[in-house]
PDB file of N, CA and C in Angstrom:
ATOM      1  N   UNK A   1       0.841  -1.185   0.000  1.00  0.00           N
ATOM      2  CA  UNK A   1       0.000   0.000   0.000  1.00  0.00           C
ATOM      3  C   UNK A   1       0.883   1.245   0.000  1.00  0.00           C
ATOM      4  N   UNK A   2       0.436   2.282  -0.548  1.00  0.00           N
ATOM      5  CA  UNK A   2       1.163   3.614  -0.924  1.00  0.00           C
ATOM      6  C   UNK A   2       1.153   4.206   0.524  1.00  0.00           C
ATOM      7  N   UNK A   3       1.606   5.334   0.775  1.00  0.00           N
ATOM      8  CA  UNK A   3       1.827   6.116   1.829  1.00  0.00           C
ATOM      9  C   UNK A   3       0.490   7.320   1.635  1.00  0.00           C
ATOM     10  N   UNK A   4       0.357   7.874   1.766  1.00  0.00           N
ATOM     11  CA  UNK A   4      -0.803   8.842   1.604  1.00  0.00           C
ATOM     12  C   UNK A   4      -0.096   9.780   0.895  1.00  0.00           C
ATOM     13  N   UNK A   5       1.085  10.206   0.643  1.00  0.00           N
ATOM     14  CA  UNK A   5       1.641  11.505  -0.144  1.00  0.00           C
ATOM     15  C   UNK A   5       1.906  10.467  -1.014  1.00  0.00           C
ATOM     16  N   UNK A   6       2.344   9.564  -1.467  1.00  0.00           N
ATOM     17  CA  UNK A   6       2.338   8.437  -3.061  1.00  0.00           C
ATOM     18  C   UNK A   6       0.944   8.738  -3.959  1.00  0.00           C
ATOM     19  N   UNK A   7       0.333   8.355  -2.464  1.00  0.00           N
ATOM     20  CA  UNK A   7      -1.556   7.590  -3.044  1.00  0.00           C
ATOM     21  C   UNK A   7      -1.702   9.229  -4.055  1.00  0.00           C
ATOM     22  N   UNK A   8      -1.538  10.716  -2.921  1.00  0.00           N
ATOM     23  CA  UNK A   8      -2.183  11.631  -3.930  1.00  0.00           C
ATOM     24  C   UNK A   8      -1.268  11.780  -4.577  1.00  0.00           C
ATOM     25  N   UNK A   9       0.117  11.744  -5.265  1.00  0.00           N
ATOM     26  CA  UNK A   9       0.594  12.012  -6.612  1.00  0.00           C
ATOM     27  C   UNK A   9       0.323  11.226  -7.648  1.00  0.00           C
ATOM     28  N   UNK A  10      -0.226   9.833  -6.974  1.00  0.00           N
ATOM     29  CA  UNK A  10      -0.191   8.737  -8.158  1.00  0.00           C
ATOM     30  C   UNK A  10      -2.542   9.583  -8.617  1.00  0.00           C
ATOM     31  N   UNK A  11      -2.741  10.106  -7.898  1.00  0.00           N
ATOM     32  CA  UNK A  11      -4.229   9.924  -8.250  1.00  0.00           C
ATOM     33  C   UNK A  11      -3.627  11.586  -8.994  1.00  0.00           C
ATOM     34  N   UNK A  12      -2.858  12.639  -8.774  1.00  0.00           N
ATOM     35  CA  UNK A  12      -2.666  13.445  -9.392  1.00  0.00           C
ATOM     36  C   UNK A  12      -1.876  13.439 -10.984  1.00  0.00           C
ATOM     37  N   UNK A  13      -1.949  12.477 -10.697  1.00  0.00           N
ATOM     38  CA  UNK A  13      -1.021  11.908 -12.014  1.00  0.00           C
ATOM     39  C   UNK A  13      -1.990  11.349 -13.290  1.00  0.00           C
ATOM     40  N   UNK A  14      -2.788  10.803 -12.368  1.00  0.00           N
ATOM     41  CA  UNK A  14      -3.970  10.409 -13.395  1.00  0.00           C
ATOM     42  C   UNK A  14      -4.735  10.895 -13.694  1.00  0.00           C
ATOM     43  N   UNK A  15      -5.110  12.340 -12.702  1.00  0.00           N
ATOM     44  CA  UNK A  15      -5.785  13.188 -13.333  1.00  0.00           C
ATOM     45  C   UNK A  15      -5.401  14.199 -14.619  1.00  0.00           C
ATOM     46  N   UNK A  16      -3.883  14.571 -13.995  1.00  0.00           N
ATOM     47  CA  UNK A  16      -3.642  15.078 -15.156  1.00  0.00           C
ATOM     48  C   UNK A  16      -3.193  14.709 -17.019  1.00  0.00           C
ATOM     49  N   UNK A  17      -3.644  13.271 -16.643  1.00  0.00           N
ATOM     50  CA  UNK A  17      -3.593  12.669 -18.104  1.00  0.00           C
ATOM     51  C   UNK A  17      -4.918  12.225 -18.165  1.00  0.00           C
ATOM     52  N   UNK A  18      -5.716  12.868 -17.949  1.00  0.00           N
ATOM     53  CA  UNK A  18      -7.266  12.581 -18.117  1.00  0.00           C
ATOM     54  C   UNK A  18      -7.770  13.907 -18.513  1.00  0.00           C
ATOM     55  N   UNK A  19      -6.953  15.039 -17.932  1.00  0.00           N
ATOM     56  CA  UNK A  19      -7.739  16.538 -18.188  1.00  0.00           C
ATOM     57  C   UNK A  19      -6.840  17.049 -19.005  1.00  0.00           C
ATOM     58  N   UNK A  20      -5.828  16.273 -19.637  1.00  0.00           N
ATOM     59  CA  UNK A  20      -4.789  16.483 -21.171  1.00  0.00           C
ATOM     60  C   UNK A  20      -5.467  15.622 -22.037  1.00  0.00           C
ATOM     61  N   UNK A  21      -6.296  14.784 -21.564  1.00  0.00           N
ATOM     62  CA  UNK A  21      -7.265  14.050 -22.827  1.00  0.00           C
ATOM     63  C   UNK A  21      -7.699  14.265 -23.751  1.00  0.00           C
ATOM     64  N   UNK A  22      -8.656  15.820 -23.240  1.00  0.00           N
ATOM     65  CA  UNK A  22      -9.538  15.748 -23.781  1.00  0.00           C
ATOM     66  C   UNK A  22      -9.098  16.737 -25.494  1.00  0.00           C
ATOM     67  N   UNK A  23      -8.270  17.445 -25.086  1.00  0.00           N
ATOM     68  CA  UNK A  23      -7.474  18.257 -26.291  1.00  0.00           C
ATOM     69  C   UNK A  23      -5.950  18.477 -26.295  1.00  0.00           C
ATOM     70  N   UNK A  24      -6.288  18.610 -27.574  1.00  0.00           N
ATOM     71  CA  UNK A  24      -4.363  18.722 -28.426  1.00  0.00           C
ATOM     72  C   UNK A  24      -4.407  20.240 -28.694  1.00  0.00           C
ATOM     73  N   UNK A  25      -3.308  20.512 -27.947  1.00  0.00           N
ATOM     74  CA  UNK A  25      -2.590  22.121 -28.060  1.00  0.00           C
ATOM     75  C   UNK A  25      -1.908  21.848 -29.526  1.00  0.00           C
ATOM     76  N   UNK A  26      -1.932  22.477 -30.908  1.00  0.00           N
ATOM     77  CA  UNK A  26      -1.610  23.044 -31.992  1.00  0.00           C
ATOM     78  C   UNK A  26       0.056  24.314 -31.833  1.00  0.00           C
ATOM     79  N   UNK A  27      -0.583  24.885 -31.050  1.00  0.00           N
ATOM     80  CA  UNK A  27       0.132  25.795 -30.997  1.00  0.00           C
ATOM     81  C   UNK A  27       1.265  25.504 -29.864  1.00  0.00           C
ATOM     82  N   UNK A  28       2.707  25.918 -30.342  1.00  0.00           N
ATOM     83  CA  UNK A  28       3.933  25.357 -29.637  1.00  0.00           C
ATOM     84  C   UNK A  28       3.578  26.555 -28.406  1.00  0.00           C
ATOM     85  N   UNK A  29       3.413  27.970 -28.509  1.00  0.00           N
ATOM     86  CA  UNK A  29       3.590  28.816 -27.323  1.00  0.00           C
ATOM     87  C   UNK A  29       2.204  28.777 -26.260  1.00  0.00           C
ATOM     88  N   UNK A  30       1.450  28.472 -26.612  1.00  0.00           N
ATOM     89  CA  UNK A  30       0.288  27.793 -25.599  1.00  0.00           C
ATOM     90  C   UNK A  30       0.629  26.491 -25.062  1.00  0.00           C
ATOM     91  N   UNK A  31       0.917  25.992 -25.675  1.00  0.00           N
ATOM     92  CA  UNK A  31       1.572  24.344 -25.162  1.00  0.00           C
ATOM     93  C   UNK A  31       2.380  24.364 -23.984  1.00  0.00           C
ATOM     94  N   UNK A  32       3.661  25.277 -24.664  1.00  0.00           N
ATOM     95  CA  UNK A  32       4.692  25.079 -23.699  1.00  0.00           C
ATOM     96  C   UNK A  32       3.764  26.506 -22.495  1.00  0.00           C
ATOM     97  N   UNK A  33       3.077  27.125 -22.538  1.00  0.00           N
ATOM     98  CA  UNK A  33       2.214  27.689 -21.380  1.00  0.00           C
ATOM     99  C   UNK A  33       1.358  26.897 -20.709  1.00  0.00           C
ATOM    100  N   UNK A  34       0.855  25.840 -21.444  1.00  0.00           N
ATOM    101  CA  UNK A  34       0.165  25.024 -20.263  1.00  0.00           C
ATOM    102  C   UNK A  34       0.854  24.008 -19.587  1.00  0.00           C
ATOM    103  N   UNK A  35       2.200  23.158 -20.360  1.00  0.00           N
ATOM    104  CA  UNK A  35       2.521  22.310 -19.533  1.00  0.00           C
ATOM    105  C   UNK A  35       3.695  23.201 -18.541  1.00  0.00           C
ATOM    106  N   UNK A  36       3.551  24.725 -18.480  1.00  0.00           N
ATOM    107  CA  UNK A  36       4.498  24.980 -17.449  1.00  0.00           C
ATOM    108  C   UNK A  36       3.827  25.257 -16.324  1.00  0.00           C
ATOM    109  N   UNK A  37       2.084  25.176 -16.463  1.00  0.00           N
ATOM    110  CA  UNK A  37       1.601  25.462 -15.699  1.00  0.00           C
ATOM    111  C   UNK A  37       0.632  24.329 -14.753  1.00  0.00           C
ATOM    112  N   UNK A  38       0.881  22.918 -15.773  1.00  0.00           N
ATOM    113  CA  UNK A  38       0.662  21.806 -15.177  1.00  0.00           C
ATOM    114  C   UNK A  38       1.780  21.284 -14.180  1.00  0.00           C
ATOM    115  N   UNK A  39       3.161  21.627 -14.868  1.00  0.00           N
ATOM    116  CA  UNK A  39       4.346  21.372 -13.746  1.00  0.00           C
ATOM    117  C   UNK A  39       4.324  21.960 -12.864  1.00  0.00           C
ATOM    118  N   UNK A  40       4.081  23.536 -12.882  1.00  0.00           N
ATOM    119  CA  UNK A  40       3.938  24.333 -11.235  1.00  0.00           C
ATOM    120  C   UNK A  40       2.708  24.263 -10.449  1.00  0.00           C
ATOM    121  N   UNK A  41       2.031  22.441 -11.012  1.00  0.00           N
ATOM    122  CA  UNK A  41       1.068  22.251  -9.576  1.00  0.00           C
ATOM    123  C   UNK A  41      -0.245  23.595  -9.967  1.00  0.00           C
ATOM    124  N   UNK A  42      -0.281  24.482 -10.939  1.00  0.00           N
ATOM    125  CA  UNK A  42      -1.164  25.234 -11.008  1.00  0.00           C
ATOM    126  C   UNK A  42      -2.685  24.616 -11.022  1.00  0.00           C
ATOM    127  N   UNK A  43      -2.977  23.459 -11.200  1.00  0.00           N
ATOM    128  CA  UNK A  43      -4.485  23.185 -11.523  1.00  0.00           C
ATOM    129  C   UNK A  43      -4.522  22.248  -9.518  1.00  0.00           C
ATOM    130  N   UNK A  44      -3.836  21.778  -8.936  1.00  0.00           N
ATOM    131  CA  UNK A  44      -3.647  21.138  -7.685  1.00  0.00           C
ATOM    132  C   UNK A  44      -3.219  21.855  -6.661  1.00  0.00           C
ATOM    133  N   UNK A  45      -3.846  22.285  -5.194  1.00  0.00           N
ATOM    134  CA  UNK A  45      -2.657  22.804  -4.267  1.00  0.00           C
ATOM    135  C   UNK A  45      -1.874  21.390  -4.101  1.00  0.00           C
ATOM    136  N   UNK A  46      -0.953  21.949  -2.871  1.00  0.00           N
ATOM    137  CA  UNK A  46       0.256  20.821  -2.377  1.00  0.00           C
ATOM    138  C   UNK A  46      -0.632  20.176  -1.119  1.00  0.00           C
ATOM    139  N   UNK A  47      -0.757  18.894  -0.679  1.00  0.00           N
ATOM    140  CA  UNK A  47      -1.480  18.614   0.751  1.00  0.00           C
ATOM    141  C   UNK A  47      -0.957  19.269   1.993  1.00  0.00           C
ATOM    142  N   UNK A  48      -2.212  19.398   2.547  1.00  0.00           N
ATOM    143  CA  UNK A  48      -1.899  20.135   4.089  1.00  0.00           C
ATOM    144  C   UNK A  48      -2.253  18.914   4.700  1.00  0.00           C
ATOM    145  N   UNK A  49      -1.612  18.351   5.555  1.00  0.00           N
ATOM    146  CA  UNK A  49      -2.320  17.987   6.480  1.00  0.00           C
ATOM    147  C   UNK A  49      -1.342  18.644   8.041  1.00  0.00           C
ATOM    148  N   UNK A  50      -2.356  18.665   9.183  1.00  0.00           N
ATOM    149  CA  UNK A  50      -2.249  19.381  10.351  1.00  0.00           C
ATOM    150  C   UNK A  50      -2.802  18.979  11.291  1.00  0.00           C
ATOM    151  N   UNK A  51      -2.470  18.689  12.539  1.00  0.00           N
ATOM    152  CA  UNK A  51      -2.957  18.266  13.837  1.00  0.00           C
ATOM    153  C   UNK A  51      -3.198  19.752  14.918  1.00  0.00           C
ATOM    154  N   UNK A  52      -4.473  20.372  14.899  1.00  0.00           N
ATOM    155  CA  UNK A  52      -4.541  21.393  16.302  1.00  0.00           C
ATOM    156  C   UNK A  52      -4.760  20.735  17.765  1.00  0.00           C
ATOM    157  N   UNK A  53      -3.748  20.903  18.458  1.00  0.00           N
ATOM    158  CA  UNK A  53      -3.586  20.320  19.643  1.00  0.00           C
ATOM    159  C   UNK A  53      -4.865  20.729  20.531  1.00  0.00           C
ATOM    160  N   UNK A  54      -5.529  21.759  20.236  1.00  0.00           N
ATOM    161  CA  UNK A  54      -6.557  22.144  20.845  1.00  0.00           C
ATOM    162  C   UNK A  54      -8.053  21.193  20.914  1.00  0.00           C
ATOM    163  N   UNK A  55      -7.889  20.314  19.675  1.00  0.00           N
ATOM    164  CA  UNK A  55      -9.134  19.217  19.385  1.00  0.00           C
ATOM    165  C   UNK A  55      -8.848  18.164  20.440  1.00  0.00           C
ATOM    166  N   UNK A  56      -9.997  17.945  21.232  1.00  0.00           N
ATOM    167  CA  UNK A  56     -10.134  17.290  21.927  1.00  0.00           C
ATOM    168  C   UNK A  56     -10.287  15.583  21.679  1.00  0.00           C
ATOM    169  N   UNK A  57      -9.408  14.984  22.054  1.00  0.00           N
ATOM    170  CA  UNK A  57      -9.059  13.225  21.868  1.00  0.00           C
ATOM    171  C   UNK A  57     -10.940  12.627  22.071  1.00  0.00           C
ATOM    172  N   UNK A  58     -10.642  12.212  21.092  1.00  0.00           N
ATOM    173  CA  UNK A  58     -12.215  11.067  20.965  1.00  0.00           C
ATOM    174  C   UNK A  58     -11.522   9.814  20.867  1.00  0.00           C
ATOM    175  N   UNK A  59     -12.892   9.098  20.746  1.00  0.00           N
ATOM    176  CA  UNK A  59     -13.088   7.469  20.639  1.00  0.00           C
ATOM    177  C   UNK A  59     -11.619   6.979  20.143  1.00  0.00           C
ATOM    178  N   UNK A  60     -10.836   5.603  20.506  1.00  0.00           N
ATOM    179  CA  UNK A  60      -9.945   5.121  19.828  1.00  0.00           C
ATOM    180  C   UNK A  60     -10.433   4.111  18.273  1.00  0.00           C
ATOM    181  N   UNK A  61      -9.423   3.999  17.296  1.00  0.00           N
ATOM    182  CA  UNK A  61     -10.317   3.329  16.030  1.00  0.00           C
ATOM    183  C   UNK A  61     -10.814   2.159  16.684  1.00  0.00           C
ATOM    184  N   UNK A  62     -10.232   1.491  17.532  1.00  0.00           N
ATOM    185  CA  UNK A  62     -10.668  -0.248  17.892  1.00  0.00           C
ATOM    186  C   UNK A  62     -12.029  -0.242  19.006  1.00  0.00           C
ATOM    187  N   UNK A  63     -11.950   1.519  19.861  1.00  0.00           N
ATOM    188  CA  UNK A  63     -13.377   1.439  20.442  1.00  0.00           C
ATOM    189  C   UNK A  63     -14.552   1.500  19.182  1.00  0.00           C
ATOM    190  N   UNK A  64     -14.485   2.247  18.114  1.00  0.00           N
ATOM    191  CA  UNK A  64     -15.525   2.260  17.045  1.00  0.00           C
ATOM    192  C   UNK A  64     -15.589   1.327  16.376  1.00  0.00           C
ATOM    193  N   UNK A  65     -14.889   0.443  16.098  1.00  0.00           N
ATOM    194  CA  UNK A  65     -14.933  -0.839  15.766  1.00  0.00           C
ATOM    195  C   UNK A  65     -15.730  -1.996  16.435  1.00  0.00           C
ATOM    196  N   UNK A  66     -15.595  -1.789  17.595  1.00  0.00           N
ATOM    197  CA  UNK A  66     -16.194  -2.478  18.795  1.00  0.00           C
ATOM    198  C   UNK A  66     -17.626  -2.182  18.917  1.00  0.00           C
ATOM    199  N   UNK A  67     -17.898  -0.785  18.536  1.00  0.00           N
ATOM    200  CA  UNK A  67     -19.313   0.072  18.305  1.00  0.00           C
ATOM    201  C   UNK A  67     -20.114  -0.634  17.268  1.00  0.00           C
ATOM    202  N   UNK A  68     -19.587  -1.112  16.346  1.00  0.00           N
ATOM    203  CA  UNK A  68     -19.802  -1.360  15.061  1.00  0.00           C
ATOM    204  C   UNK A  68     -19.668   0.420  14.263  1.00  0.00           C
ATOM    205  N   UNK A  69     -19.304   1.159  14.482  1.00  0.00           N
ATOM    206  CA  UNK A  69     -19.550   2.758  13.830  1.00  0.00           C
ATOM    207  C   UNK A  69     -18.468   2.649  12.407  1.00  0.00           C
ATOM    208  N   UNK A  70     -16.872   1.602  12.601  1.00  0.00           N
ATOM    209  CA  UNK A  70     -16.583   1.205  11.808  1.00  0.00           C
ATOM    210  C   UNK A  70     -16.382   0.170  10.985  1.00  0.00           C
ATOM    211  N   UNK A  71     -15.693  -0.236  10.384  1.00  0.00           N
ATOM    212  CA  UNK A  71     -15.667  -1.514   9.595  1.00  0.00           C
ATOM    213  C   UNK A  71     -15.003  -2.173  10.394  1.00  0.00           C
ATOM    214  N   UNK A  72     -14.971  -3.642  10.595  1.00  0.00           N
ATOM    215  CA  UNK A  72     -13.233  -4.004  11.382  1.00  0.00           C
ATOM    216  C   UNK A  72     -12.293  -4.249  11.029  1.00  0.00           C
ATOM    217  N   UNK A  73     -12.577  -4.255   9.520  1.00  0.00           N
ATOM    218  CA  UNK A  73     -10.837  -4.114   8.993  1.00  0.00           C
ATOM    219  C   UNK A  73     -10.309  -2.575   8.887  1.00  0.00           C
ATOM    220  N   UNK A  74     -10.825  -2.174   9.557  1.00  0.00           N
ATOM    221  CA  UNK A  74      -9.844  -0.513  10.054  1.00  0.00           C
ATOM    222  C   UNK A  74      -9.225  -0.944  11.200  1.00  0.00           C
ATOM    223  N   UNK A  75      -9.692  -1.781  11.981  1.00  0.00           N
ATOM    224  CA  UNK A  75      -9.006  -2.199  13.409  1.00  0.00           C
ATOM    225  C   UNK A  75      -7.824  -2.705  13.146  1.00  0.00           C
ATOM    226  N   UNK A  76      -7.751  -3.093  11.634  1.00  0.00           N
ATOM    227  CA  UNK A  76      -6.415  -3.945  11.571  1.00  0.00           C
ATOM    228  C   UNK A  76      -5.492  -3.174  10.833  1.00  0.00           C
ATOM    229  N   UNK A  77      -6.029  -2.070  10.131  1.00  0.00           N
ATOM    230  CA  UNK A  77      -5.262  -1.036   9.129  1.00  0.00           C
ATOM    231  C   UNK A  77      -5.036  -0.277   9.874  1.00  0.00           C
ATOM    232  N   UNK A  78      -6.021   0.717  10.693  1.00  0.00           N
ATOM    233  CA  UNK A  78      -4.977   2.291  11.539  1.00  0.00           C
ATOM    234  C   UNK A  78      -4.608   1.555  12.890  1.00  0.00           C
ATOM    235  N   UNK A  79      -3.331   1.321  12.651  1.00  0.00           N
ATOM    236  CA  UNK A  79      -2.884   0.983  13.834  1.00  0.00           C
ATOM    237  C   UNK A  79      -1.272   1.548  14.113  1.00  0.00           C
ATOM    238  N   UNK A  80      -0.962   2.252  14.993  1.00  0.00           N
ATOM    239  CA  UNK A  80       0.512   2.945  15.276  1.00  0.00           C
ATOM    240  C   UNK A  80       1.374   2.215  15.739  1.00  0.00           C
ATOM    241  N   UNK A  81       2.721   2.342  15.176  1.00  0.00           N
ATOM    242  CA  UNK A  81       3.945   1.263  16.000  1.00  0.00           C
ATOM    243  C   UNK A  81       4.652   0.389  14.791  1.00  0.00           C
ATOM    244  N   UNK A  82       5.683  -0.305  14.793  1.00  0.00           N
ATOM    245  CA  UNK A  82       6.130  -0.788  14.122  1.00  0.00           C
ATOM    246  C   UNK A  82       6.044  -2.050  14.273  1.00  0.00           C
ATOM    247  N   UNK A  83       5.562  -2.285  13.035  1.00  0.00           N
ATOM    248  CA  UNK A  83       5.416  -3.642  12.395  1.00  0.00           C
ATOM    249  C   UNK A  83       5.774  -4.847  13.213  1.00  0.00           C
ATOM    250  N   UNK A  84       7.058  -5.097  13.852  1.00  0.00           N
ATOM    251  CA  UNK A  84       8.143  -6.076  14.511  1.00  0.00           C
ATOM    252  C   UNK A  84       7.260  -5.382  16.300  1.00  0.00           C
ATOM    253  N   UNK A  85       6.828  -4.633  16.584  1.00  0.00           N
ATOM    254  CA  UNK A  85       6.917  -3.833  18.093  1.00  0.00           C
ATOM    255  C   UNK A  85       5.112  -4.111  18.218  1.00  0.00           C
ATOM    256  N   UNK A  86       4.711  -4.121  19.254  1.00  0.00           N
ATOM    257  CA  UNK A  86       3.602  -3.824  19.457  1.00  0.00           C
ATOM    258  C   UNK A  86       2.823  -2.992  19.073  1.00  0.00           C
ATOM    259  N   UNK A  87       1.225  -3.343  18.554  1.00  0.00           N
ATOM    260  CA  UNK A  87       0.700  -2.303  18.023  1.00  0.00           C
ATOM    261  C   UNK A  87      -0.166  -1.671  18.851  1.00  0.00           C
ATOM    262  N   UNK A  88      -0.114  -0.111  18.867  1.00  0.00           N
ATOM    263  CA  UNK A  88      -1.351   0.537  19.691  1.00  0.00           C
ATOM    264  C   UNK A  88      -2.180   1.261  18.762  1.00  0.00           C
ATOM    265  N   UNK A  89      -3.219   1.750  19.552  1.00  0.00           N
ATOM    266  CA  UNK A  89      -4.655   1.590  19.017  1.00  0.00           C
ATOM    267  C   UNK A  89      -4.344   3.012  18.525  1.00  0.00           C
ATOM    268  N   UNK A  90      -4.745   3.651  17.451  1.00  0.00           N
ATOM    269  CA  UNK A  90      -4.974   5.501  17.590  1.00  0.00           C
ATOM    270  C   UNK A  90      -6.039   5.676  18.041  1.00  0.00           C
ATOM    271  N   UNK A  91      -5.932   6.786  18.234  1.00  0.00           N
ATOM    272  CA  UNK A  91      -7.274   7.752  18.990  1.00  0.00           C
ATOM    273  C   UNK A  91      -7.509   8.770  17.617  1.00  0.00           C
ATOM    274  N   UNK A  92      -8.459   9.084  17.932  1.00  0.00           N
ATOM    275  CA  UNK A  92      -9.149   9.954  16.776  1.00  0.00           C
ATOM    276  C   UNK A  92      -9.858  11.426  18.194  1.00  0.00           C
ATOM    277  N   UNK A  93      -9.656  12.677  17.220  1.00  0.00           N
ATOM    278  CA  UNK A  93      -9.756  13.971  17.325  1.00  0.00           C
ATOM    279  C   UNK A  93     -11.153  14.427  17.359  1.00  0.00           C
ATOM    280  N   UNK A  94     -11.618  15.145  18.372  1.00  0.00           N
ATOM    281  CA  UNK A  94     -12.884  15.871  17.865  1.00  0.00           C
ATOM    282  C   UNK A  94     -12.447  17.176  17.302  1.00  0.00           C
ATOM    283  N   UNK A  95     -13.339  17.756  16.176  1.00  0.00           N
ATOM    284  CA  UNK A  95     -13.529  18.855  16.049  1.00  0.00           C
ATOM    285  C   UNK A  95     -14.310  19.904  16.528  1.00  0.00           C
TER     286      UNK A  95
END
């Protein structure tokens, strides 16, 4: 399985040969203007992701699992720690 910054370049990747599909640039100085503007990420921002320490700790994934609220093969996917080491449960954030 990809890492989450893989997963979105590989799905950004496919978008942008899906939204080059649909037409052929003719012209060399529009061309080379759009693919400089497909390389500088212009049609995608870059991912944020961010933790505010201020959100208050909710349910762990394996208590919602237990709920039935999730699937239980999340119980076996979000799990923190290394592979060889014991695994602990995450906790999930309120907003």
């Amino acid at each position: 399985m990809k890492n989450v910054f893989e997963f979105r370049d590989s799905v950004i990747d496919e978008y942008e040969q899906f939204s080059r599909s649909f037409t052929t640039i003719g012209a060399l100085d529009i061309r080379d203007f759009v693919d400089a503007e497909y390389t500088a990420g212009r049609f995608w921002p870059e991912p944020l992701i961010q933790i505010n320490p201020s959100y208050k700790r909710g349910s762990t994934v394996q208590e919602l699992v237990l709920e039935g609220t999730l699937h239980p093969e999340c119980g076996a996917i979000f799990r923190a720690g290394k592979p060889e080491g014991k695994p602990r449960d995450l906790a999930l954030h309120k907003h």
